[in-house]
Protein backbone atom coordinates (compact mmCIF):
# COMPACT_ATOMS: atom_id res chain seq x y z
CA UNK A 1 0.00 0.00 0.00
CA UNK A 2 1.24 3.48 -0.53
CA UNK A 3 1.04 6.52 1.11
CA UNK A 4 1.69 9.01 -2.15
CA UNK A 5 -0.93 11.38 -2.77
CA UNK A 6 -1.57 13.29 -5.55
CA UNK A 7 0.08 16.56 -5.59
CA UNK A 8 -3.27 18.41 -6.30
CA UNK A 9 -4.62 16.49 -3.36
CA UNK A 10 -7.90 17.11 -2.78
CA UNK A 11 -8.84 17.67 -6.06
CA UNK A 12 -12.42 19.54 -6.86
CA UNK A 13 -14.57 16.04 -7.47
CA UNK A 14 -17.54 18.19 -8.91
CA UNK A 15 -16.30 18.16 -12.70
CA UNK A 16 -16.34 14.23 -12.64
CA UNK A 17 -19.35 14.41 -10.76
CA UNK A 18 -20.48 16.31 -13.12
CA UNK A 19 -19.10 14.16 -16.17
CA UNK A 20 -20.13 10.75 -15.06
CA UNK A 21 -23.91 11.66 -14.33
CA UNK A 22 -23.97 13.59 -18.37
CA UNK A 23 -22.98 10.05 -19.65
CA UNK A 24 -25.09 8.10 -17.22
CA UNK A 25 -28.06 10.09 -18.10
CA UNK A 26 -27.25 10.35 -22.20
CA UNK A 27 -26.99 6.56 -21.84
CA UNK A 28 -30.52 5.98 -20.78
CA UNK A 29 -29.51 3.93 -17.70
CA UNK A 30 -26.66 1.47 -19.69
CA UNK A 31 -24.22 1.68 -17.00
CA UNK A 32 -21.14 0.09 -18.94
CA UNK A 33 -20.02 3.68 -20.25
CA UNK A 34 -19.84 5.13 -16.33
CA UNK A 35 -17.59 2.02 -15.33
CA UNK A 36 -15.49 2.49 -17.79
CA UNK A 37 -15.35 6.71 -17.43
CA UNK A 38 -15.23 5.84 -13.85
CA UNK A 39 -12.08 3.48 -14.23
CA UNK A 40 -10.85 6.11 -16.54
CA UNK A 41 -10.79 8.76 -14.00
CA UNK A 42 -9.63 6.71 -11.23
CA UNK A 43 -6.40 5.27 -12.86
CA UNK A 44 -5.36 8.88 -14.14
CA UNK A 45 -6.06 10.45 -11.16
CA UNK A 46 -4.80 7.92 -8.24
CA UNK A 47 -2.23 5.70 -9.89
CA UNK A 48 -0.77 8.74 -12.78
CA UNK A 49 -1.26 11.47 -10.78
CA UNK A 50 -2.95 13.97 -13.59
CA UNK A 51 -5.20 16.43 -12.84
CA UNK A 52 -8.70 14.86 -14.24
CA UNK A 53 -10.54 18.15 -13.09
CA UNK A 54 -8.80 20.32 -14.92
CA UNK A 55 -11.53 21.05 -18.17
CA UNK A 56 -8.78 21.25 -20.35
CA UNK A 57 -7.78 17.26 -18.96
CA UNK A 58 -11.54 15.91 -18.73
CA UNK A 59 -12.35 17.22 -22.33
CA UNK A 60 -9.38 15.15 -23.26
CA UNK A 61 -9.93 12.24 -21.52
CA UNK A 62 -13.68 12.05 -23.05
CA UNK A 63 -12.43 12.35 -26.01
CA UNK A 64 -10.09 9.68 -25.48
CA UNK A 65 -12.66 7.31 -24.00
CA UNK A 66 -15.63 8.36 -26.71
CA UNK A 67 -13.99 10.42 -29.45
CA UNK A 68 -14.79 13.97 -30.13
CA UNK A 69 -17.69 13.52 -31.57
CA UNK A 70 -19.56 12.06 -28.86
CA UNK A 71 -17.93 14.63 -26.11
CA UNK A 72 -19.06 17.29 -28.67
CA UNK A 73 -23.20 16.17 -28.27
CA UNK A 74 -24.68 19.08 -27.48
CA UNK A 75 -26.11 17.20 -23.71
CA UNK A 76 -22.57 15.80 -22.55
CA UNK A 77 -20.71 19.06 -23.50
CA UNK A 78 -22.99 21.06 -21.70
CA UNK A 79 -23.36 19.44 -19.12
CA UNK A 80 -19.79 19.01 -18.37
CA UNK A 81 -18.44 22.19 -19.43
CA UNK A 82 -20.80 25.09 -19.43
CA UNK A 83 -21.03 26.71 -15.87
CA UNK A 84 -23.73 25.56 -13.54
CA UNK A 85 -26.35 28.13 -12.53
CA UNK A 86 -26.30 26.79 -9.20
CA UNK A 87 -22.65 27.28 -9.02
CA UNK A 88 -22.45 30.53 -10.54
CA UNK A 89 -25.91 32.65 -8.85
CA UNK A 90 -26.67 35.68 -10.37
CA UNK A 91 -25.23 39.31 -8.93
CA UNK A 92 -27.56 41.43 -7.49
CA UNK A 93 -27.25 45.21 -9.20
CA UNK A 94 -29.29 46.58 -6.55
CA UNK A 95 -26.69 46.87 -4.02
């Protein structure tokens, strides 16, 4: 067993939050895309060491796993790189 973390250590796990549940929900259920994502993530991020929540990384990795033209459908993309409205409330210009 090993005691090396990563150096970003925690990492932010909402952008692969974020990822797995666009390709659970684009896949109607089918779980076998998740596992693999999920393995994905896991082996690049615990045994590699790269930053998976980077955008610039995830996009890349998706790509990698599904090729660009399935990253690029309009419901994975957004979800997975467009900022969240929760995440990002609007400013009040009343102040």
């Amino acid at each position: 067993m090993t005691t090396a973390l990563p150096p970003d250590f925690p990492a932010p796990s909402l952008p692969i939050m974020r990822a797995l549940s666009a390709i659970a929900a684009a896949d109607g259920g089918n779980q076998a895309r998740v596992v693999q994502a999920l393995d994905t993530f896991y082996s690049q991020h615990w045994e590699h060491a790269v930053a998976t929540h980077r955008p610039e990384v995830l996009k890349e990795t998706l790509v990698g796993l599904f090729g660009e033209d399935e990253t690029e459908k309009s419901e994975l993309n957004y979800s997975i790189f467009s900022p969240h409205p929760s995440l990002h409330p609007p400013t009040s210009s009343t102040h």
